[in-house]
N, C-alpha and C. Protein backbone atom coordinates (compact mmCIF):
# COMPACT_ATOMS: atom_id res chain seq x y z
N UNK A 1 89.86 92.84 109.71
CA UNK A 1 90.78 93.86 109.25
C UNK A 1 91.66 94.37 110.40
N UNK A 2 91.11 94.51 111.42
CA UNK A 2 91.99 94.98 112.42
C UNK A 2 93.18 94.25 112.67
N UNK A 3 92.72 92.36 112.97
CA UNK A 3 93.51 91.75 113.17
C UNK A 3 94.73 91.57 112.14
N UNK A 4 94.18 91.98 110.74
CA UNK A 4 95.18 91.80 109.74
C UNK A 4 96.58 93.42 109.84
N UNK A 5 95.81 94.53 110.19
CA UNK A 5 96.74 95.64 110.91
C UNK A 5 97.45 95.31 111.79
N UNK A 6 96.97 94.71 112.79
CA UNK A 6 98.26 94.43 113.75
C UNK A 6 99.23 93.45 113.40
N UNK A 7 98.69 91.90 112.87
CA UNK A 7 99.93 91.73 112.06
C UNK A 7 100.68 92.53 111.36
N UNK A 8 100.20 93.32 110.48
CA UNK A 8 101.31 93.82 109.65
C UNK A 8 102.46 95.31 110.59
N UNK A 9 101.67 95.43 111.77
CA UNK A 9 102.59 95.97 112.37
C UNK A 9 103.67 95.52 113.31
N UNK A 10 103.25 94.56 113.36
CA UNK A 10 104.84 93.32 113.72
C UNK A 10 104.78 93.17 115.03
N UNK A 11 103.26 93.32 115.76
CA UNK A 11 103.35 92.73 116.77
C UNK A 11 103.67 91.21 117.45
N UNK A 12 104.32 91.38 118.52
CA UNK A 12 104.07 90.24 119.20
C UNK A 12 103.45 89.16 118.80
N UNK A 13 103.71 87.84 118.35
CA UNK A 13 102.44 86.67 117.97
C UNK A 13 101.62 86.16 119.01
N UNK A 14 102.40 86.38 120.91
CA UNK A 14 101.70 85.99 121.90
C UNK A 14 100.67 86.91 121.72
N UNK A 15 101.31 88.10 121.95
CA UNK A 15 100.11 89.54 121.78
C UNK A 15 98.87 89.49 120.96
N UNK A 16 99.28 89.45 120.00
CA UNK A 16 98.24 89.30 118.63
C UNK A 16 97.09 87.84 118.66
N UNK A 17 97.90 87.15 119.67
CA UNK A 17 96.85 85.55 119.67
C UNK A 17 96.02 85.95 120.79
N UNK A 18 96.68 87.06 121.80
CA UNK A 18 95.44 87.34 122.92
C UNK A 18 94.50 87.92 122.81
N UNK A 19 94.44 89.17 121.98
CA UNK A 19 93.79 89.93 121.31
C UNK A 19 92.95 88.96 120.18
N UNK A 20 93.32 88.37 119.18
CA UNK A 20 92.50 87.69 118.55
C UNK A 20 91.53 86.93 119.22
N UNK A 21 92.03 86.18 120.59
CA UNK A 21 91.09 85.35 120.84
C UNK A 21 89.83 86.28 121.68
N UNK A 22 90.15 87.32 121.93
CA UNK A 22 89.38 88.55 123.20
C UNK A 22 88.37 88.38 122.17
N UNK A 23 88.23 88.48 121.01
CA UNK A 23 87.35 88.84 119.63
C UNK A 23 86.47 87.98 118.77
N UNK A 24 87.11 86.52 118.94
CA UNK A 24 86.44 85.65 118.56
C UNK A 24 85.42 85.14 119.39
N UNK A 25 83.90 85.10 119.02
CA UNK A 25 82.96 84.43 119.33
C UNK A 25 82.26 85.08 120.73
N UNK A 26 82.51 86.84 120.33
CA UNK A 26 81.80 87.61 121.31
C UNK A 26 80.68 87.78 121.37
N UNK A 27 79.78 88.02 122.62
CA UNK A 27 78.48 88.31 122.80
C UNK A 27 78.36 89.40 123.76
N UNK A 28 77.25 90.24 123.75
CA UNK A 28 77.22 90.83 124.94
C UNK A 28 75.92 91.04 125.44
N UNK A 29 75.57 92.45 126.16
CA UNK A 29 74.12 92.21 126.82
C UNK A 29 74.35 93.92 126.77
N UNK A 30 73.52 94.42 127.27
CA UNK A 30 73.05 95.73 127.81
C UNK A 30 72.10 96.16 128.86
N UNK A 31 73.36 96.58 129.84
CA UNK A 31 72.23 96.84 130.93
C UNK A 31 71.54 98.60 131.07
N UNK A 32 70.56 98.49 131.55
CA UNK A 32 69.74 99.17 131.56
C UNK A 32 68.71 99.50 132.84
N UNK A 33 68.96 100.40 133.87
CA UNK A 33 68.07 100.38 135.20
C UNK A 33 68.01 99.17 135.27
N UNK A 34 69.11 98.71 136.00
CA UNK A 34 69.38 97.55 136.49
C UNK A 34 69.05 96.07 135.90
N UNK A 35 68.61 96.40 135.00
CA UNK A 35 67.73 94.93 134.11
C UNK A 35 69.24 95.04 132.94
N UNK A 36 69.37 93.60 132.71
CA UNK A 36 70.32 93.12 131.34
C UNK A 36 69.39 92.69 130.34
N UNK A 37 69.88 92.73 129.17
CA UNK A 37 69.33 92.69 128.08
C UNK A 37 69.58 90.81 127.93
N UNK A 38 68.78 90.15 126.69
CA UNK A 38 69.27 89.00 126.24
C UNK A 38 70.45 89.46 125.65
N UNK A 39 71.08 88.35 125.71
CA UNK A 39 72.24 88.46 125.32
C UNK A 39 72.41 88.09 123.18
N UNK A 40 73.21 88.60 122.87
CA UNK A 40 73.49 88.92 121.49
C UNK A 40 75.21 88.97 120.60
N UNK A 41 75.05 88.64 119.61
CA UNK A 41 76.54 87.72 119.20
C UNK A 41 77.20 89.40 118.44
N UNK A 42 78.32 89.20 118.42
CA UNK A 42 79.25 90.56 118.29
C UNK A 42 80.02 90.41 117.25
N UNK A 43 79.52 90.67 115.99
CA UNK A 43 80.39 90.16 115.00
C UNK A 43 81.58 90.98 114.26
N UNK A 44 81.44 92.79 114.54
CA UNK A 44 82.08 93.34 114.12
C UNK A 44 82.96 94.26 115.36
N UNK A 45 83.77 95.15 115.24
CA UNK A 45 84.07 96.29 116.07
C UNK A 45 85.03 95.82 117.15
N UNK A 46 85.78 96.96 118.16
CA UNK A 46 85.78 96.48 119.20
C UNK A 46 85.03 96.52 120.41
N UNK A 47 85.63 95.95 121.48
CA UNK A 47 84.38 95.47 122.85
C UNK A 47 83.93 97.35 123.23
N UNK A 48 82.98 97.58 123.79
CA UNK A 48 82.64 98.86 124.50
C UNK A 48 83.01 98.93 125.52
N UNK A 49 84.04 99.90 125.78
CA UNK A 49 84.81 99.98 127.10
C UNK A 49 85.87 98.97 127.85
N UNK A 50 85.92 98.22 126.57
CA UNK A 50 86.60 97.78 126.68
C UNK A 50 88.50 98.07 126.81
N UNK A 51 89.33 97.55 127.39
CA UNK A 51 90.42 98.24 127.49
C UNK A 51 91.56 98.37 126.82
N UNK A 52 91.64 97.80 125.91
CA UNK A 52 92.53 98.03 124.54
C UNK A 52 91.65 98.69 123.59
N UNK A 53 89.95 98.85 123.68
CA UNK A 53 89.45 99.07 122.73
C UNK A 53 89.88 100.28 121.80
N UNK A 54 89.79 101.45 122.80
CA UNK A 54 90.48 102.81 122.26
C UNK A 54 91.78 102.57 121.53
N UNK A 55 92.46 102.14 122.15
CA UNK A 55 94.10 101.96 121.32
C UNK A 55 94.12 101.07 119.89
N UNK A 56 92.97 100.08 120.13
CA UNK A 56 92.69 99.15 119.27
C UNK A 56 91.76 99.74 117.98
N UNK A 57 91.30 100.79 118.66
CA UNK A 57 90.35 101.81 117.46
C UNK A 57 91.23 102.58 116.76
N UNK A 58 92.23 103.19 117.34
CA UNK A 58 93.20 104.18 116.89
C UNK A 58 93.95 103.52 115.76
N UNK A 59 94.01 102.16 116.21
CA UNK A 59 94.96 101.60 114.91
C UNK A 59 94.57 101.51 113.78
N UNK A 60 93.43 100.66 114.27
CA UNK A 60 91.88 100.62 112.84
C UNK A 60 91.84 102.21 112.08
N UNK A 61 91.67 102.83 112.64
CA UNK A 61 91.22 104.23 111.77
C UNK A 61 92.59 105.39 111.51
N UNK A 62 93.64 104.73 111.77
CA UNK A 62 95.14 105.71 111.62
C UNK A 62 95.40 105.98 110.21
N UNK A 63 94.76 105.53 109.49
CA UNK A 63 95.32 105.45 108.15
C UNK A 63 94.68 106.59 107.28
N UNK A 64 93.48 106.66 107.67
CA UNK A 64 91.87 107.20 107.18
C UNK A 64 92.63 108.97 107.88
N UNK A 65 92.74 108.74 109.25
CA UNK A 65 92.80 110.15 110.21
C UNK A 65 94.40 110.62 109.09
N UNK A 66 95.52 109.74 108.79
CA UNK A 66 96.05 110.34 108.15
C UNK A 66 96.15 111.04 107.07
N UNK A 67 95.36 109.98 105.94
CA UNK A 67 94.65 110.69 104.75
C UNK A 67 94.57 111.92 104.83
N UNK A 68 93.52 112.11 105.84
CA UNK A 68 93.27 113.67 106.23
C UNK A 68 94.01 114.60 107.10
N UNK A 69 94.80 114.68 107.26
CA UNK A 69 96.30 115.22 107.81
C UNK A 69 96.89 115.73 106.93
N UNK A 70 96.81 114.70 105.66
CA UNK A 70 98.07 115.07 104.44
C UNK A 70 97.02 116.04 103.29
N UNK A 71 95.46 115.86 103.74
CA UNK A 71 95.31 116.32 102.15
C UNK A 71 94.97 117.87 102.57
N UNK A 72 95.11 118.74 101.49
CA UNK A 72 94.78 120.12 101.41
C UNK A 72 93.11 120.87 101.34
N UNK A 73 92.71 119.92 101.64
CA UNK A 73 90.97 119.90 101.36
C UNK A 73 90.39 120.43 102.92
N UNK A 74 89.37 121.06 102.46
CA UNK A 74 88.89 121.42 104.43
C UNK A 74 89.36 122.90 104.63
N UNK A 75 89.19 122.60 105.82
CA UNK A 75 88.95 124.03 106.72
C UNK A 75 90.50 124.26 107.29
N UNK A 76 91.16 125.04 107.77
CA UNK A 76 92.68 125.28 108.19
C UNK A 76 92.22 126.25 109.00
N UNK A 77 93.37 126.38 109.83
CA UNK A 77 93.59 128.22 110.92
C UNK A 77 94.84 128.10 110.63
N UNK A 78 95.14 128.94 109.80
CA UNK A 78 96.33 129.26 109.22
C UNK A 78 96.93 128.56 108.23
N UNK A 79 97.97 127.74 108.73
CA UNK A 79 98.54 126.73 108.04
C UNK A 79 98.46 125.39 108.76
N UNK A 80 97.56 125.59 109.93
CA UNK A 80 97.04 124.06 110.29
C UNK A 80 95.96 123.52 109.75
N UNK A 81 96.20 122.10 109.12
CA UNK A 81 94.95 121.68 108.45
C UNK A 81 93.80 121.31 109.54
N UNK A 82 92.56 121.51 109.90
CA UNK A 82 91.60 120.78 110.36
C UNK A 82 90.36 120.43 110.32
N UNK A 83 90.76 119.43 108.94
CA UNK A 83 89.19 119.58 108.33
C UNK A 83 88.84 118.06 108.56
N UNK A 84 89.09 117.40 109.60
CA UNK A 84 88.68 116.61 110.22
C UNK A 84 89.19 116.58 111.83
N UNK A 85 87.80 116.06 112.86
CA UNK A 85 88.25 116.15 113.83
C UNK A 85 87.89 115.19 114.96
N UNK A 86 88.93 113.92 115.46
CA UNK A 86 88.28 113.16 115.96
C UNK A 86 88.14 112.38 117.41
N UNK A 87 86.91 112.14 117.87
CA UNK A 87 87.10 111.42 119.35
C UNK A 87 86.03 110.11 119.40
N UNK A 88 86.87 109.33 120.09
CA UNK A 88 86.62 108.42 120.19
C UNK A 88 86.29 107.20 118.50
N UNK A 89 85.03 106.94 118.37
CA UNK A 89 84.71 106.77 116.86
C UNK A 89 84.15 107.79 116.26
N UNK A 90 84.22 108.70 116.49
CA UNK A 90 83.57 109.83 115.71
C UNK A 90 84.14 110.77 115.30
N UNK A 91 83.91 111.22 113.63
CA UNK A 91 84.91 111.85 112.94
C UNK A 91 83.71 113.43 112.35
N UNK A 92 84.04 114.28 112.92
CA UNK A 92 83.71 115.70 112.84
C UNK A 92 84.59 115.62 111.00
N UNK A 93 84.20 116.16 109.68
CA UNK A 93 84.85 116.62 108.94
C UNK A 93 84.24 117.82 109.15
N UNK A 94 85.50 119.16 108.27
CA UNK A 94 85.08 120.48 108.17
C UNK A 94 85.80 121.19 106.64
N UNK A 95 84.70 121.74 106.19
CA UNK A 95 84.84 122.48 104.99
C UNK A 95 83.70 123.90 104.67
N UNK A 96 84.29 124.31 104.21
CA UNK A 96 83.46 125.66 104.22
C UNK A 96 82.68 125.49 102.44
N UNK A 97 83.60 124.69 102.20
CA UNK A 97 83.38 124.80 100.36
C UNK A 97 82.96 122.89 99.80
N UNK A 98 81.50 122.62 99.74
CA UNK A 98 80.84 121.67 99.66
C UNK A 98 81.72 120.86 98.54
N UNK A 99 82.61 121.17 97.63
CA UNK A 99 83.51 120.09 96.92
C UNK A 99 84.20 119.57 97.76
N UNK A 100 84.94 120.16 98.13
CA UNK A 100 86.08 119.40 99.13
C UNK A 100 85.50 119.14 100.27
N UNK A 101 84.14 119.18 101.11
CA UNK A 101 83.48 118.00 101.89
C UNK A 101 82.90 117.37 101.37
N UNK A 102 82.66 116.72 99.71
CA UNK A 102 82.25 115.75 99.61
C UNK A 102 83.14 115.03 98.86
N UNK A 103 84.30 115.32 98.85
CA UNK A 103 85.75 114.65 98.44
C UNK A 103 85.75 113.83 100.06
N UNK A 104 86.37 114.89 100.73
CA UNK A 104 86.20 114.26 102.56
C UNK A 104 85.54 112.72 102.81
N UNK A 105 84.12 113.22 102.12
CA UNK A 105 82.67 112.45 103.04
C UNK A 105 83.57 110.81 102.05
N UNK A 106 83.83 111.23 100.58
CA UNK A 106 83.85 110.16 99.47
C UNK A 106 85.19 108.86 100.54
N UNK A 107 86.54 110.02 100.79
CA UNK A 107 87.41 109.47 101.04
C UNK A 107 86.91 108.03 102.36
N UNK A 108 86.22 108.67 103.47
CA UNK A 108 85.23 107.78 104.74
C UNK A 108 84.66 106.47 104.14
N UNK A 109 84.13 106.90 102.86
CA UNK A 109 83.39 105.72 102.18
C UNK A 109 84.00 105.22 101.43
N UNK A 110 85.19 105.62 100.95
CA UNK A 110 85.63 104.41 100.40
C UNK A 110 86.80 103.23 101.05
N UNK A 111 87.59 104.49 102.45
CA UNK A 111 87.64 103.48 103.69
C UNK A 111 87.09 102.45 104.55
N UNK A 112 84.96 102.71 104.55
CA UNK A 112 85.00 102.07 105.27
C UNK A 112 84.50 100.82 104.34
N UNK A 113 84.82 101.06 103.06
CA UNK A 113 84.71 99.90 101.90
C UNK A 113 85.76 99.12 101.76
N UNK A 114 86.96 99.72 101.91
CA UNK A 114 88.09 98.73 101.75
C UNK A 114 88.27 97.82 103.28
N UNK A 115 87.68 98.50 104.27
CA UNK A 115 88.20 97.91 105.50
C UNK A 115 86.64 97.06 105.96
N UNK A 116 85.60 96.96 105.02
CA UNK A 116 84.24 96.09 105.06
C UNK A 116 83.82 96.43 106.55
N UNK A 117 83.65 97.57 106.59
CA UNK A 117 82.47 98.37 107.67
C UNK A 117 81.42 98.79 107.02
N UNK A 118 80.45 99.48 107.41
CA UNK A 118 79.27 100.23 106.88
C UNK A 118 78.97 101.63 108.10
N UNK A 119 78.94 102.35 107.44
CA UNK A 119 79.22 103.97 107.92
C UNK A 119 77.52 103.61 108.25
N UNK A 120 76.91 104.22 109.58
CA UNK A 120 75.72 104.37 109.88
C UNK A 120 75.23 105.51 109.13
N UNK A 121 74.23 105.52 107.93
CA UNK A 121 73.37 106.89 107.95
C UNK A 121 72.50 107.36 109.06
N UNK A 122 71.92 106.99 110.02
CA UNK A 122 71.30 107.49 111.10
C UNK A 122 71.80 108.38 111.56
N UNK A 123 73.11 107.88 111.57
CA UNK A 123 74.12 108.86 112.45
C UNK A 123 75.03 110.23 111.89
N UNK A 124 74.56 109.97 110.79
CA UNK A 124 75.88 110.56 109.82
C UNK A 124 74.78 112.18 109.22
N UNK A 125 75.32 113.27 109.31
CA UNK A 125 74.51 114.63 109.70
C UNK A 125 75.33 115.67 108.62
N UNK A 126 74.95 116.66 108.19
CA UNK A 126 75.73 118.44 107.50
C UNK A 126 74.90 118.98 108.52
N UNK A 127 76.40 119.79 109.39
CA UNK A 127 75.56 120.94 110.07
C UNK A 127 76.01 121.95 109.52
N UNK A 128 75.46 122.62 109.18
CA UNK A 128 75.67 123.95 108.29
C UNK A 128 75.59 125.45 109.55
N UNK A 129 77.18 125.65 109.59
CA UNK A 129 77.03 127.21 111.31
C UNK A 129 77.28 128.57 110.33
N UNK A 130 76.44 129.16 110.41
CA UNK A 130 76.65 130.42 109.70
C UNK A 130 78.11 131.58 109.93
N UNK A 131 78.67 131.57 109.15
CA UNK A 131 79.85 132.69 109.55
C UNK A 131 79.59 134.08 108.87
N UNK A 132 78.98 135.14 110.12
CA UNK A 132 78.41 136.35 109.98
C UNK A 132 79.55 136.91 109.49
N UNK A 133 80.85 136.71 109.76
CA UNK A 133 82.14 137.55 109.57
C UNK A 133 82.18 137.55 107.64
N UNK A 134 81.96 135.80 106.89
CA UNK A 134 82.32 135.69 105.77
C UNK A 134 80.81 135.95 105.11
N UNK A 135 80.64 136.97 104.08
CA UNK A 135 79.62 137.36 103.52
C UNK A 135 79.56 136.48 102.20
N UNK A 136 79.13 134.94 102.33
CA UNK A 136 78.94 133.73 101.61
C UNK A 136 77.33 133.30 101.26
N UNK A 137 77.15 133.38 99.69
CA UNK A 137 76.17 132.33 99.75
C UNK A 137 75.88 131.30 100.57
N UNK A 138 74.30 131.59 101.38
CA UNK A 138 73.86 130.87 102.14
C UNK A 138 73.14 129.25 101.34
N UNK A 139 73.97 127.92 102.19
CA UNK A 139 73.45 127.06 101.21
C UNK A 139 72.74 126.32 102.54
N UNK A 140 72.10 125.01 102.07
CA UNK A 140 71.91 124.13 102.42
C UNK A 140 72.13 122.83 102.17
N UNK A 141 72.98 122.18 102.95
CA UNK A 141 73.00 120.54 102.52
C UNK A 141 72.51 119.80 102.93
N UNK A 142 72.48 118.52 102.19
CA UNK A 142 71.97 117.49 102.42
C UNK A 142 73.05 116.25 101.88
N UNK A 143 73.13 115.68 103.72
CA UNK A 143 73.82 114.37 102.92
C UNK A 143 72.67 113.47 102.95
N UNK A 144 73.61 112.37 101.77
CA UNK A 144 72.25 111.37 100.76
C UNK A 144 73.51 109.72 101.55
N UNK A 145 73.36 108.87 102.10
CA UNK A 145 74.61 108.13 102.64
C UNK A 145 73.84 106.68 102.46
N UNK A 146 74.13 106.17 101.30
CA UNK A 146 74.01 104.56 101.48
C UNK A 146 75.13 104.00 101.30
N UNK A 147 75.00 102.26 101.25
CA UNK A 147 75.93 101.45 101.45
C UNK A 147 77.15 101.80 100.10
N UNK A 148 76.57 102.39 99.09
CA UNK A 148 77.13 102.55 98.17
C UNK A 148 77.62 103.87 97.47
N UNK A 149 77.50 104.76 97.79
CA UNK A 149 77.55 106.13 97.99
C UNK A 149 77.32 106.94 98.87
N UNK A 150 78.03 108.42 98.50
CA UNK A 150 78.05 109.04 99.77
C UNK A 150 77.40 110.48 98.66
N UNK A 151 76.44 111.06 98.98
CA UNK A 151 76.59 112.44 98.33
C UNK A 151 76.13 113.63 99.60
N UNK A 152 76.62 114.63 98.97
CA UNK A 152 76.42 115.97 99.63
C UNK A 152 75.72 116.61 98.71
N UNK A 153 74.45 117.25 98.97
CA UNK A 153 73.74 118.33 97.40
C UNK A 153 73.75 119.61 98.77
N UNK A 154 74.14 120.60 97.62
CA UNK A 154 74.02 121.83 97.81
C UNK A 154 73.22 122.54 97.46
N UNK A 155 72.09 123.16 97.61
CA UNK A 155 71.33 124.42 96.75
C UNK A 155 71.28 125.47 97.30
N UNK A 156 72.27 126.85 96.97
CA UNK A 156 71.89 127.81 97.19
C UNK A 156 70.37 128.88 97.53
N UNK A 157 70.60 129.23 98.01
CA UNK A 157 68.92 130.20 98.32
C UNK A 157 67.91 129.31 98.56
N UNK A 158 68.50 128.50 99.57
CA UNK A 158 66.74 128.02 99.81
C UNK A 158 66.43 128.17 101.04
C-alpha cells in the first residue's frame, strides 16, 4: 500500500524503484547488550530508523491523520480540533464523550482494513484522566480490539 501511495503521488519512477527495492526481501536482527538477534524476514512496515522511514510513515498515515482534522468528533480548545494526536506511529485519540471515541477508534479500524495492517491490541489502551473542573459522570472504559472490530463499553458508576 505504501508503494501504491507514492505512485499515485507522481513520484519520480527512479525514486519510487529505489524505495521499492529498499523494501523488497527485508530482514533484520536486534541487537541487544551487544549480542544480535537471529536474523528474521520483514514483511510489513517501514525499516526502524530507518531514513526515509518517518517521511515514508507520514505518507502512509496522511489520509487517516486527515480524516481527523476534518471531522467534528473529539476533544477541541476552542475552535481547534484535537481529538487526535500524533508522533511517530502512534496515534493519541481524544474525546470526552465515549460515542465519538468510538466513531474515532471505528474510523483507525477501518483504515487499517483498507490499507491491510492489523492495529496491535497489546498496545492499544482508554486512559480515562479525571476533569475535577467538569462535574461528569464518572465512567469506565474498556476497549474490546480484534482483527475485526473495535469496541469501547462504557459503564457508568463502577
Amino acid at each position: 500500500m505504501l508503494m501504491r501511495k507514492l505512485f499515485l503521488l507522481d513520484i519520480d519512477p527512479a525514486t519510487w524503484s529505489i524505495i521499492d527495492e529498499l523494501h523488497k526481501n527485508t530482514s533484520c536482527s536486534i541487537k541487544w547488550k551487544n549480542q544480535l538477534s537471529q536474523e528474521f524476514k520483514v514483511y510489513q512496515g517501514v525499516k526502524q530508523g530507518g531514513l526515509l522511514s518517518a517521511d515514508l510513515y507520514k505518507l502512509y498515515i496522511e489520509d487517516l491523520l486527515s480524516l481527523y482534522e476534518n471531522s467534528t468528533l473529539g476533544c477541541k480548545i476552542g475552535n481547534i480540533n484535537i481529538n487526535a494526536v500524533a508522533c511517530a506511529d502512534d496515534i493519541a485519540l481524544l474525546s470526552d464523550n465515549p460515542y465519538d471515541l468510538q466513531i474515532l477508534v471505528n474510523h483507525a479500524l477501518q483504515y487499517s482494513q483498507l490499507h491491510y495492517y492489523t492495529l496491535q491490541p497489546q498496545k492499544s489502551v482508554v486512559i480515562q484522566v479525571e476533569n475535577k473542573a467538569k462535574k461528569t459522570a464518572n465512567h469506565n472504559w474498556i476497549l474490546i480490539l480484534t482483527t475485526k472490530k473495535c469496541q469501547i463499553w462504557t459503564n457508568p458508576h463502577i
